[in-house]
Protein backbone atom coordinates (compact mmCIF):
# COMPACT_ATOMS: atom_id res chain seq x y z
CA UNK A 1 0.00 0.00 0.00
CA UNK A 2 1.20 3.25 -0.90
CA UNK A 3 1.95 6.28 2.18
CA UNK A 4 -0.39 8.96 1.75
CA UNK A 5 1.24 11.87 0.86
CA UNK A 6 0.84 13.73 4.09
CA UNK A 7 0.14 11.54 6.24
CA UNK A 8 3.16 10.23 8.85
CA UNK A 9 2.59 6.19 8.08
CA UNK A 10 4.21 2.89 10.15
CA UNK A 11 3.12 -0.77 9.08
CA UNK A 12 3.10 -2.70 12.08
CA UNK A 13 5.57 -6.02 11.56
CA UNK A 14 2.67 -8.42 12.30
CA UNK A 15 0.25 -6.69 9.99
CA UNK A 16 3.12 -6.73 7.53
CA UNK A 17 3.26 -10.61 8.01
CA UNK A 18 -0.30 -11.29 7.79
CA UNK A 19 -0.64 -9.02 4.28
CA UNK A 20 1.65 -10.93 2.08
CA UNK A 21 -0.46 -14.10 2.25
CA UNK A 22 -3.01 -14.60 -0.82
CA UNK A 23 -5.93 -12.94 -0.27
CA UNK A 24 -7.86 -16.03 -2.32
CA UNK A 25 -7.36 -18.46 0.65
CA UNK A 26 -9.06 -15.97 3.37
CA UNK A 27 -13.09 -17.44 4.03
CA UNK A 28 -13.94 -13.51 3.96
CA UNK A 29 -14.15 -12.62 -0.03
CA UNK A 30 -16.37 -11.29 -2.56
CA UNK A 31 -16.94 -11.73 -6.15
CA UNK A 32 -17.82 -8.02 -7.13
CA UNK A 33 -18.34 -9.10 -9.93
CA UNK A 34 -20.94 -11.73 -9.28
CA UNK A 35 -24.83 -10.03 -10.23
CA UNK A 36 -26.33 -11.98 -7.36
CA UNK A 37 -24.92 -12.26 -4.04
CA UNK A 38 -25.67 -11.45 -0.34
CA UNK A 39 -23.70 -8.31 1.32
CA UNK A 40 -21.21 -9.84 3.75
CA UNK A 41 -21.95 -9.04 7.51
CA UNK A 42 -19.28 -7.16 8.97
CA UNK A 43 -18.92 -6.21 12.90
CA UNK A 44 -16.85 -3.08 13.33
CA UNK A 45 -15.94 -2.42 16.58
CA UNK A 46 -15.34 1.31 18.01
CA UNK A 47 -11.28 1.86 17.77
CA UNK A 48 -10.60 2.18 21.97
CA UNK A 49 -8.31 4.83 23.12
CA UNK A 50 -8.98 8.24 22.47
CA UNK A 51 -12.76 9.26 21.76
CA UNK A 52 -11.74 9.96 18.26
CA UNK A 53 -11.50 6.13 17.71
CA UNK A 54 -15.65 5.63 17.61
CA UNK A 55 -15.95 8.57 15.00
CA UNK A 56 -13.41 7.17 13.26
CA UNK A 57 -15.40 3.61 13.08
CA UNK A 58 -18.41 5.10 12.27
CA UNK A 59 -16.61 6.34 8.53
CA UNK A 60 -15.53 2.78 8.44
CA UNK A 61 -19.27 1.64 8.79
CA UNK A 62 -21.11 3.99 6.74
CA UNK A 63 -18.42 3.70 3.88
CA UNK A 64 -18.61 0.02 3.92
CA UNK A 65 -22.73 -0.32 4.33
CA UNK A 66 -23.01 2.43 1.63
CA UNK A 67 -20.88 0.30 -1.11
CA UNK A 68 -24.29 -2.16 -0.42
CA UNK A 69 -21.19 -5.13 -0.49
CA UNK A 70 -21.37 -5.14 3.24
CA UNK A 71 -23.96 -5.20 5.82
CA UNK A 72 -22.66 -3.57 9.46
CA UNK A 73 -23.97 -5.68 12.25
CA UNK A 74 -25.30 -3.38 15.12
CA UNK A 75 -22.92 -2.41 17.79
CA UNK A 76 -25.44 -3.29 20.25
CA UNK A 77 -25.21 -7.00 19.53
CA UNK A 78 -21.82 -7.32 20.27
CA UNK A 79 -20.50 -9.44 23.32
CA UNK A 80 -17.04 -8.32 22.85
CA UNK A 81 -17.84 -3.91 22.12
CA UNK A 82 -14.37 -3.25 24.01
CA UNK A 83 -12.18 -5.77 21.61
CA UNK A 84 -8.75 -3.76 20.67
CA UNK A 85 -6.54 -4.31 17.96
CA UNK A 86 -3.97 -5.98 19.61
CA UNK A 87 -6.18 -8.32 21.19
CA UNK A 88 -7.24 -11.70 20.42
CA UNK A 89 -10.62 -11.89 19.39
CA UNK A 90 -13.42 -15.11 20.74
CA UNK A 91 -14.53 -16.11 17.10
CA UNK A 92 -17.30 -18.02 18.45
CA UNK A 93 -18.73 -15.11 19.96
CA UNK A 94 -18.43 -13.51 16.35
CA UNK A 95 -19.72 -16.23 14.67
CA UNK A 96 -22.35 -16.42 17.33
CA UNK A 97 -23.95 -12.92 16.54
CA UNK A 98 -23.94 -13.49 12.53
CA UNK A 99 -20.35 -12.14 11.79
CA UNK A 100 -18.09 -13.27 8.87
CA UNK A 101 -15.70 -10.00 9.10
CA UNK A 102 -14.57 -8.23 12.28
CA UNK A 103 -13.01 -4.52 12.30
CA UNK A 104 -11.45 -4.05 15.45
CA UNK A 105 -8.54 -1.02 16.31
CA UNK A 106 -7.45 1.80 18.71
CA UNK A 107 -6.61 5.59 18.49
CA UNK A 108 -3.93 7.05 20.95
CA UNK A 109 -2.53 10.57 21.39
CA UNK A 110 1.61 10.48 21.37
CA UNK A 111 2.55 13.97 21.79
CA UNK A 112 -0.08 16.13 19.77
CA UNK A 113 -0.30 13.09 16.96
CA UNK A 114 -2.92 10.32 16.51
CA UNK A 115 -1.77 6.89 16.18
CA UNK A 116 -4.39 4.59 14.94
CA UNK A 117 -3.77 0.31 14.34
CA UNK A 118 -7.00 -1.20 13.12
CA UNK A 119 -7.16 -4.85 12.29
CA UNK A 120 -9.32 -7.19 9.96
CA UNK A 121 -10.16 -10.39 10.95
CA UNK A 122 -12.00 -13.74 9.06
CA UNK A 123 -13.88 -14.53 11.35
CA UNK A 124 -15.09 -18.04 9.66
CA UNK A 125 -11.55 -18.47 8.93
CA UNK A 126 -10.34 -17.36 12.59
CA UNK A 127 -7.52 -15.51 10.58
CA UNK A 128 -6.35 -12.03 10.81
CA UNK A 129 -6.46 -10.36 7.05
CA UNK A 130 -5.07 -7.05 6.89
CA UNK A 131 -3.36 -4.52 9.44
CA UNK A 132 -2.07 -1.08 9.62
CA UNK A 133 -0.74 1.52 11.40
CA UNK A 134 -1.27 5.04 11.14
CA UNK A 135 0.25 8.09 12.84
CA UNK A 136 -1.18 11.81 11.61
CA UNK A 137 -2.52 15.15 12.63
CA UNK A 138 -5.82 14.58 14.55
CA UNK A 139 -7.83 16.71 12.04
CA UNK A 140 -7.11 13.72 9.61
CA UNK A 141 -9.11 11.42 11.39
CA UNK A 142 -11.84 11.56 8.75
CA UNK A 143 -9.58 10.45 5.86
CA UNK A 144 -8.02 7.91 8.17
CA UNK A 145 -11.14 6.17 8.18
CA UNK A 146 -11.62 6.38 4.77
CA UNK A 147 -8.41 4.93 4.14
CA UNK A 148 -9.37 2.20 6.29
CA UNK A 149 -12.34 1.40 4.07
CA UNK A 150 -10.07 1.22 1.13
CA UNK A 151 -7.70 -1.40 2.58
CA UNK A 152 -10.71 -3.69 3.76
CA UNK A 153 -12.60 -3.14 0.42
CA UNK A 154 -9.13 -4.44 -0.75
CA UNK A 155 -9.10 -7.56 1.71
CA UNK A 156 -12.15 -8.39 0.74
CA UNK A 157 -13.07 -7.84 -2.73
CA UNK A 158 -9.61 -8.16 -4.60
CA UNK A 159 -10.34 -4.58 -6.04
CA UNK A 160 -9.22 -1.05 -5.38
CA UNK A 161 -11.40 1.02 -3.12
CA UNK A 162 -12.91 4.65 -3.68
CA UNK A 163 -13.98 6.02 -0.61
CA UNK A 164 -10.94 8.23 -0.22
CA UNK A 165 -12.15 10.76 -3.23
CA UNK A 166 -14.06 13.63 -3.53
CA UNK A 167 -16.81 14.85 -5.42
CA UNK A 168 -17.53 17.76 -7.81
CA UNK A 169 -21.14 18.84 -8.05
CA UNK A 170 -23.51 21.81 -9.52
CA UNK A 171 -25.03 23.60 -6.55
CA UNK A 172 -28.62 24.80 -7.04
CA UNK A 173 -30.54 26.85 -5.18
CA UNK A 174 -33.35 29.14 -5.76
CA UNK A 175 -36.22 29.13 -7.67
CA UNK A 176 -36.48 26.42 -10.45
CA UNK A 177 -37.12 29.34 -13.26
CA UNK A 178 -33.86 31.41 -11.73
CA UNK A 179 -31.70 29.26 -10.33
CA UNK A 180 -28.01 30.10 -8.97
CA UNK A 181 -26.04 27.37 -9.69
CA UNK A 182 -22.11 27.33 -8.46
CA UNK A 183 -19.59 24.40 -7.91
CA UNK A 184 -19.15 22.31 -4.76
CA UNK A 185 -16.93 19.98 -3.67
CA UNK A 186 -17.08 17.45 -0.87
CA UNK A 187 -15.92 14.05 0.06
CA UNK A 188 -17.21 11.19 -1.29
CA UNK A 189 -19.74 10.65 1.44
CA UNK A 190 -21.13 13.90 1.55
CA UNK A 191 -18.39 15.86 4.27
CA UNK A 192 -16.54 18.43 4.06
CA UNK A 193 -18.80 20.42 1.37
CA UNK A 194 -17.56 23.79 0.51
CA UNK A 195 -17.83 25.98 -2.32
CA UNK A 196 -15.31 26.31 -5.82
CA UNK A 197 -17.52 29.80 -7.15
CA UNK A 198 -19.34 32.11 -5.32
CA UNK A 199 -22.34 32.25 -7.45
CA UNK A 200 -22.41 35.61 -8.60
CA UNK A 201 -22.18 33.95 -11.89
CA UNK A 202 -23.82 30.71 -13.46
CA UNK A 203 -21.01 27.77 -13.11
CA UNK A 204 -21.51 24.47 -14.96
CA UNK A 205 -20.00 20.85 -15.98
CA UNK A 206 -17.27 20.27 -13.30
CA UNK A 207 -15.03 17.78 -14.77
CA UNK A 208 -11.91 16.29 -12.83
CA UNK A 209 -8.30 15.52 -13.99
CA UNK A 210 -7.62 11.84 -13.44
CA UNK A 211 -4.08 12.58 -12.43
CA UNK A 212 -4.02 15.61 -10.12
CA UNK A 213 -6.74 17.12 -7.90
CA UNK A 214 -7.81 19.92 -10.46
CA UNK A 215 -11.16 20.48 -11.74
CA UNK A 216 -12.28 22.48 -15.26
CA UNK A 217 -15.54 23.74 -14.95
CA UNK A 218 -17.48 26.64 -17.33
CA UNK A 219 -18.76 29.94 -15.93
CA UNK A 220 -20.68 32.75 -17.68
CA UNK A 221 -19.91 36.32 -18.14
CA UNK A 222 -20.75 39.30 -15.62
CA UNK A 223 -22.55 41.23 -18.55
CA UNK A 224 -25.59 39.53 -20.78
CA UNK A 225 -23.75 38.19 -23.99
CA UNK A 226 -20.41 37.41 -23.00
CA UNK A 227 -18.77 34.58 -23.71
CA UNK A 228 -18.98 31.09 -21.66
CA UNK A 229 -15.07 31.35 -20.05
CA UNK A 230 -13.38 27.64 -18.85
CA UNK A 231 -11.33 27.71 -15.67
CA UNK A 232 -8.88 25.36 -14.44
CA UNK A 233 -8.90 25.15 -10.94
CA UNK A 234 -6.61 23.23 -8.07
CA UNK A 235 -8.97 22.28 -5.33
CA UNK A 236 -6.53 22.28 -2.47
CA UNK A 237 -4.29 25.61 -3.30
CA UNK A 238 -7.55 26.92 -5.06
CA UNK A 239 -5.31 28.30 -7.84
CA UNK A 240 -7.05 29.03 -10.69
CA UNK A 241 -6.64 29.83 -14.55
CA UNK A 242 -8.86 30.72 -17.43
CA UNK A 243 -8.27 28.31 -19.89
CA UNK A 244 -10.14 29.75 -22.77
CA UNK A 245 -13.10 31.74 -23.97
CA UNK A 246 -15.17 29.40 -25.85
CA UNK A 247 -18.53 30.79 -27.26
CA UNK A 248 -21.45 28.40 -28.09
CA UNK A 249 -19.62 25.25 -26.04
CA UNK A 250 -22.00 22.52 -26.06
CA UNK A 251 -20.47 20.86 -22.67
CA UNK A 252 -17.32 21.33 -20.33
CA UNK A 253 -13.82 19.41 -21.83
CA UNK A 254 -12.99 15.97 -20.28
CA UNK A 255 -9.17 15.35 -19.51
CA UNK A 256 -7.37 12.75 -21.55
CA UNK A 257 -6.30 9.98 -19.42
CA UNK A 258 -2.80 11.86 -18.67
CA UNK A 259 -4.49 14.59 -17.77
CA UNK A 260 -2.22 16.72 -20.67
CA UNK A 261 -5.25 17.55 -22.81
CA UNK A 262 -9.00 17.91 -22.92
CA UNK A 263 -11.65 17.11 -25.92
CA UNK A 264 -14.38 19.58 -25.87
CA UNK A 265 -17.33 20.30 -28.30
CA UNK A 266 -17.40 23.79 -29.72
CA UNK A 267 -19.77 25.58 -31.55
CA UNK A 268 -19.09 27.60 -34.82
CA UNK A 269 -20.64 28.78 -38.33
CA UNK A 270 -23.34 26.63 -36.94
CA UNK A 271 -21.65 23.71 -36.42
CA UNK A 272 -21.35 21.72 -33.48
CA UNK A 273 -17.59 19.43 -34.01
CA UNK A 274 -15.31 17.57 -31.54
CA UNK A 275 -12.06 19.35 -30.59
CA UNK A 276 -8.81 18.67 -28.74
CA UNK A 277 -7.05 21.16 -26.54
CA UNK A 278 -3.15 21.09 -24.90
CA UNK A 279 -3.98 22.25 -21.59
CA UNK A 280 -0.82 24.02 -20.69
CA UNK A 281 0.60 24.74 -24.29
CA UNK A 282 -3.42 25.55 -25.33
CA UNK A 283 -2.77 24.43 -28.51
CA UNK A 284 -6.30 23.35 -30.27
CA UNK A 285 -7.24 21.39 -33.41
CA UNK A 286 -10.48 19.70 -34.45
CA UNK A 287 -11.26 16.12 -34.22
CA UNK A 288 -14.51 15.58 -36.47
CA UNK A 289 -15.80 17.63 -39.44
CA UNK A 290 -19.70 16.86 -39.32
CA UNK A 291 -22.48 18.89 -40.68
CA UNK A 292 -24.46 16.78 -37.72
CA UNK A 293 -23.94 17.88 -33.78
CA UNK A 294 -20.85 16.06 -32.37
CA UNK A 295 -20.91 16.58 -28.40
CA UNK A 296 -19.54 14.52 -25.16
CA UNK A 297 -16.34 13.17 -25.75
CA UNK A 298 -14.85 11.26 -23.15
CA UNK A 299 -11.38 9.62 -24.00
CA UNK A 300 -11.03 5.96 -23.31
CA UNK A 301 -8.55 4.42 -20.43
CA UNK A 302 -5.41 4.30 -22.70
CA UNK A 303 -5.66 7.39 -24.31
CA UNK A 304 -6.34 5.83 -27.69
CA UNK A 305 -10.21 6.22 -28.19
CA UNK A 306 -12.87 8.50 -27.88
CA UNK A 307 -16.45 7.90 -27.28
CA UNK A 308 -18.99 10.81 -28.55
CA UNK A 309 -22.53 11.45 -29.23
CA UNK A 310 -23.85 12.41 -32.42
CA UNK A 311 -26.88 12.73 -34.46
CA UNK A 312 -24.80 11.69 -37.71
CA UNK A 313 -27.01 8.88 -38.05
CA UNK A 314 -30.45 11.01 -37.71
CA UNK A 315 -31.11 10.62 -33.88
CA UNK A 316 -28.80 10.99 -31.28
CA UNK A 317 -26.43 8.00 -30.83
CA UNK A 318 -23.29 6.68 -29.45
CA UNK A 319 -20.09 6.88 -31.49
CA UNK A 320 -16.09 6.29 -30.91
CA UNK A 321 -13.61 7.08 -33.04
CA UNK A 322 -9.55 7.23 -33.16
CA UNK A 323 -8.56 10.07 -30.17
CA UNK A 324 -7.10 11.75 -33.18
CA UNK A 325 -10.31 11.90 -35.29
CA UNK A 326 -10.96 9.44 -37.83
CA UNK A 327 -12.81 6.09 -38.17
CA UNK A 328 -15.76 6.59 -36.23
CA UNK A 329 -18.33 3.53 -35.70
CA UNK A 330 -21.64 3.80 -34.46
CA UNK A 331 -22.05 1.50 -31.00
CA UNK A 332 -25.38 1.92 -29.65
CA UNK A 333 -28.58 0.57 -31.47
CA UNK A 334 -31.23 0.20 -29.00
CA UNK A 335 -34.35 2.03 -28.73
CA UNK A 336 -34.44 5.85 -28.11
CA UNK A 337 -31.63 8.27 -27.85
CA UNK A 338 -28.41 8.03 -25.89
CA UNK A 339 -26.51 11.18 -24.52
CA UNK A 340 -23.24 11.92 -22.21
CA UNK A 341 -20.84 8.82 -22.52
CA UNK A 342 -18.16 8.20 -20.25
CA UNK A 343 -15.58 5.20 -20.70
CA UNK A 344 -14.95 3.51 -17.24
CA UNK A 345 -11.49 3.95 -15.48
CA UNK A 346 -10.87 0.12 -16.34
CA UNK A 347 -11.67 0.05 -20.25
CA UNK A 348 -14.32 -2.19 -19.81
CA UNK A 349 -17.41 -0.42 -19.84
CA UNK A 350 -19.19 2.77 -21.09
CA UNK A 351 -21.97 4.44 -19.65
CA UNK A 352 -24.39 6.57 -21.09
CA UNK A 353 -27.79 8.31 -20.38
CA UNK A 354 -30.70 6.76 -22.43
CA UNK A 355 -33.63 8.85 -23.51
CA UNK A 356 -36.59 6.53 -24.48
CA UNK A 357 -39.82 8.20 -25.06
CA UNK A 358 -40.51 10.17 -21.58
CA UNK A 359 -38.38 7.84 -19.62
CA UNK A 360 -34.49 8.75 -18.54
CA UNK A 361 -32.30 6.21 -17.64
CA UNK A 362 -28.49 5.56 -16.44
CA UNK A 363 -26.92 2.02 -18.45
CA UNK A 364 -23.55 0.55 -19.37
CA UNK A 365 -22.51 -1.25 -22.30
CA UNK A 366 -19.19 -2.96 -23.40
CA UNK A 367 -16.82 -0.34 -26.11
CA UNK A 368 -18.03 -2.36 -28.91
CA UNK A 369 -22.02 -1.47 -28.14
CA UNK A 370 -22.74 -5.25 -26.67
CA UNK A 371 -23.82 -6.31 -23.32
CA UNK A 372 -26.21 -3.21 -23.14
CA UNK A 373 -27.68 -2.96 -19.83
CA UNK A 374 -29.73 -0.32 -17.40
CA UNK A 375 -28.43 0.51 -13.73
CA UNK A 376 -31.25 3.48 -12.77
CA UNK A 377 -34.21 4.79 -14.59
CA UNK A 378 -36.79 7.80 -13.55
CA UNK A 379 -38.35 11.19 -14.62
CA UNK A 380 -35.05 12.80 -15.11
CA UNK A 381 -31.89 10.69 -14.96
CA UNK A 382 -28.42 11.64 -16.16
CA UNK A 383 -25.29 12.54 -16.23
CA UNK A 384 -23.15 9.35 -15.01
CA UNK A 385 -19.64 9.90 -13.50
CA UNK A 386 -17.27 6.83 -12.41
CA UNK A 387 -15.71 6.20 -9.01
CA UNK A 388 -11.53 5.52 -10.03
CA UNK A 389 -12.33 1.99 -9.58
CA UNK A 390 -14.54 1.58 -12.44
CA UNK A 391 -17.34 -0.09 -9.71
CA UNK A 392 -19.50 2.43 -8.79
CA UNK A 393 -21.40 4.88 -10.80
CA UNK A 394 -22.87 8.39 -9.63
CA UNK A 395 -25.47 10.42 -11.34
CA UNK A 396 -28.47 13.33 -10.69
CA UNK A 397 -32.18 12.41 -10.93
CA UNK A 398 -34.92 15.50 -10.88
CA UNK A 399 -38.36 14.54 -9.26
CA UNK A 400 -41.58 15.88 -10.86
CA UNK A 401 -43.23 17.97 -8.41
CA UNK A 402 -46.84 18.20 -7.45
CA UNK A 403 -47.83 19.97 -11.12
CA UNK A 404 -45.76 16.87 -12.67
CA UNK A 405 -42.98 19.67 -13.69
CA UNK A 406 -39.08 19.04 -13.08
CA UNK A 407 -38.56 19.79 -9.41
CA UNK A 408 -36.14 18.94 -6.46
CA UNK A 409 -32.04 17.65 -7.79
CA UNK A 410 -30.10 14.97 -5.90
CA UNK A 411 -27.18 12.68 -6.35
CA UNK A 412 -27.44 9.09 -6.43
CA UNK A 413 -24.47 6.54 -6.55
CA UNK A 414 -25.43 2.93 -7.43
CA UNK A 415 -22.89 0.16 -7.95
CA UNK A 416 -22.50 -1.35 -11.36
CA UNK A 417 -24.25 -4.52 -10.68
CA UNK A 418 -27.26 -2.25 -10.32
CA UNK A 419 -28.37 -4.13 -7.06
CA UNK A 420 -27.87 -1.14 -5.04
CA UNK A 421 -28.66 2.51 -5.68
CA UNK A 422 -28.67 5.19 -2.87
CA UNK A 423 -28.89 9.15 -2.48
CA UNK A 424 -25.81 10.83 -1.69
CA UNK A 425 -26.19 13.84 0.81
CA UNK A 426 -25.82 17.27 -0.27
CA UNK A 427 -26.69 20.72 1.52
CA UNK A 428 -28.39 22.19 -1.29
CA UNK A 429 -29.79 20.60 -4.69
CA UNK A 430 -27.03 18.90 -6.96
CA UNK A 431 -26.48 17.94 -10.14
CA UNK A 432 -23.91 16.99 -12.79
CA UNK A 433 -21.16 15.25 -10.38
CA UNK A 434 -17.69 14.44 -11.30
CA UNK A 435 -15.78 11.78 -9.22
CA UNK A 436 -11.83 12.46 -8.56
CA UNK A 437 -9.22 10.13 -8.66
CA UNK A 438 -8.19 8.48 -5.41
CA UNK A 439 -6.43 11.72 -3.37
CA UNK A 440 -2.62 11.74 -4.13
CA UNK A 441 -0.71 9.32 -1.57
């Protein structure tokens, strides 16, 4: 495991020992990518110590009950609550009360810093999986426990976690007919929300880089008529750059896997092509040359693909071509109209908003248009972003309010079996998200 960047990190020797066996012969696994199976119950125990430890366990919890692979057995039912990570636990006991994983750990204060251990044990297995140690500022304590989560995801599941990322979102607020709309960022879960713009101006299409922690987002003029602008923005310094004027841009770019250039739509002599921008050199050039409206790109996982939307083929469809223009095929063939295509982190999926009829809905399908499948359907539905693990999807839905109009905007995540969808919580309205890369370690 990697050392967070900023983060003061010791493995212990044992948990070091217990790591390099195969994770295949541990009882505690999952098949993520199974369609049908049972979340695994999973007893995590307050870390003892310093009071921090039980806040600490509760990220663990609602992390691992939200990625609906894991069910957390109440704390109340446990008949060892005060278990610490150095001690042995009673399996029976575990095994008594329904438990096939146990989470057990401590947090201590040495001189200003938190030290936290955690343990995860089999408990079928009566086997200790994964350990760690942890020493940081106490105002980490929040991404310590998301941390956590990643390693048991890990343990468990054979696949990278997500729950140390954040979030990009449209704010909304105000009247439906004059809304002020401005980007937010939080964690994953729904903490540590704050704001990218102030609002005084309309801000749109947040998009992250999948290398660094920098967002590019569009935001309107001050004065009626002026140009859409595109800013670059770090979200920890909160540097930020104008990276072009771009009047009559369809949608915000989306970073090449390298994070050196963006492909954009662009608008002109009434037009609507594909185009590819340098982001530091801002060199541009155009990708497709189509009397018919070219819009999303999104690059796929190698850099050598692009998938698009077009309405080449008289309705709106699903396209990918070379990522230098050329050879475009058509992928999608289903009924109704598909919009806002994004290739997973892993190559092996793309997913897409489908418009059939009145009916919105969030799907998947392979690169080469087969295996077509829905995840979330609804009044309004779009606008899927991937976690960096290429297993979880998030999108917005809009609820019809009494008059049957467009009303209230949330977030919903749902994994990409499709088995479990949930809201994610925001202060205000949201739309539009766009999930970061794991935070640098």
């Amino acid at each position: 495991m990697m050392i967070p960047r900023h983060l003061r990190t010791v493995l212990c020797a044992v948990a070091l020992a217990t790591m390099i066996a195969p994770v295949a012969q541990a009882q505690l696994t999952i098949d993520i990518n199974r369609p049908n199976f049972e979340p695994v119950p999973i007893a995590i125990v307050d870390f003892q110590g310093d009071p921090m430890g039980g806040q600490i366990a509760g990220v663990i919890r609602n992390n691992l009950q939200n990625s609906g692979l894991f069910r957390s057995i109440a704390p109340g039912s446990f008949i060892e609550p005060n278990l610490g990570a150095n001690a042995q636990p009673r399996f029976p006991d575990w095994r008594n009360i329904g438990a096939t994983g146990l989470v057990v750990g401590s947090a201590t204060n040495v001189g200003g810093q938190i030290k936290v251990d955690f343990r995860l044990w089999d408990v079928v297995g009566s086997k200790q999986l994964t350990g760690l140690s942890f020493t940081s500022q106490p105002s980490n304590w929040r991404r310590l426990g998301h941390i956590i989560s990643d390693a048991i995801y890990k343990a468990v599941t054979g696949e990278e976690g997500y729950f140390d990322t954040r979030v990009a979102y449209v704010s909304e607020t105000g009247p439906l007919n004059n809304r002020t709309k401005r980007i937010a960022i939080m964690d994953q879960d729904g903490a540590n929300n704050r704001y990218i713009t102030d609002g005084a101006t309309i801000a749109l299409t947040p998009r992250f880089s999948p290398t660094l922690q920098e967002i590019v987002y569009m935001a309107y003029g001050d004065t009626k008529g002026s140009p859409p602008r595109v800013y670059l923005q770090n979200v920890d310094s909160n540097r930020k750059e104008l990276l072009g004027n771009f009047p009559g841009m369809s949608f915000a770019p989306r970073f090449s896997p390298d994070g050196s250039k963006v492909a954009m739509s662009l608008s002109q002599d009434g037009r609507t092509n594909l185009y590819e921008m340098d982001v530091r050199g801002r060199g541009q050039r155009r990708l497709t040359s189509s009397p018919a409206i070219d819009t999303s790109p999104s690059y796929s996982n190698d850099g050598t693909q692009i998938v698009f939307n077009s309405d080449r083929g008289g309705s709106q469809q699903l396209y990918v071509m070379g990522a230098g223009g050329g050879g475009e095929r058509r992928i999608s063939f289903g009924e109704g109209r598909y919009a806002t295509p994004v290739w997973s982190p892993r190559g092996d999926y793309i997913a897409f908003t489908k418009i059939t009829g009145g009916s919105f809905g969030i799907g998947v399908m392979k690169p080469d248009g087969s295996g077509e499948r829905m995840l979330a359907s609804g009044f309004l539905v779009e606008g899927p972003t991937w976690a960096p693990n290429g297993r979880v999807l998030m999108y917005f839905t809009q609820q019809p309010n009494s008059g049957g109009r467009a009303g209230s905007v949330a977030l919903h995540s749902v994994d990409i079996t499709g088995r479990f969808d949930r809201v994610v919580p925001t202060p205000t309205d949201a739309s539009d998200p766009a999930w970061s890369p794991l935070i640098p370690q």
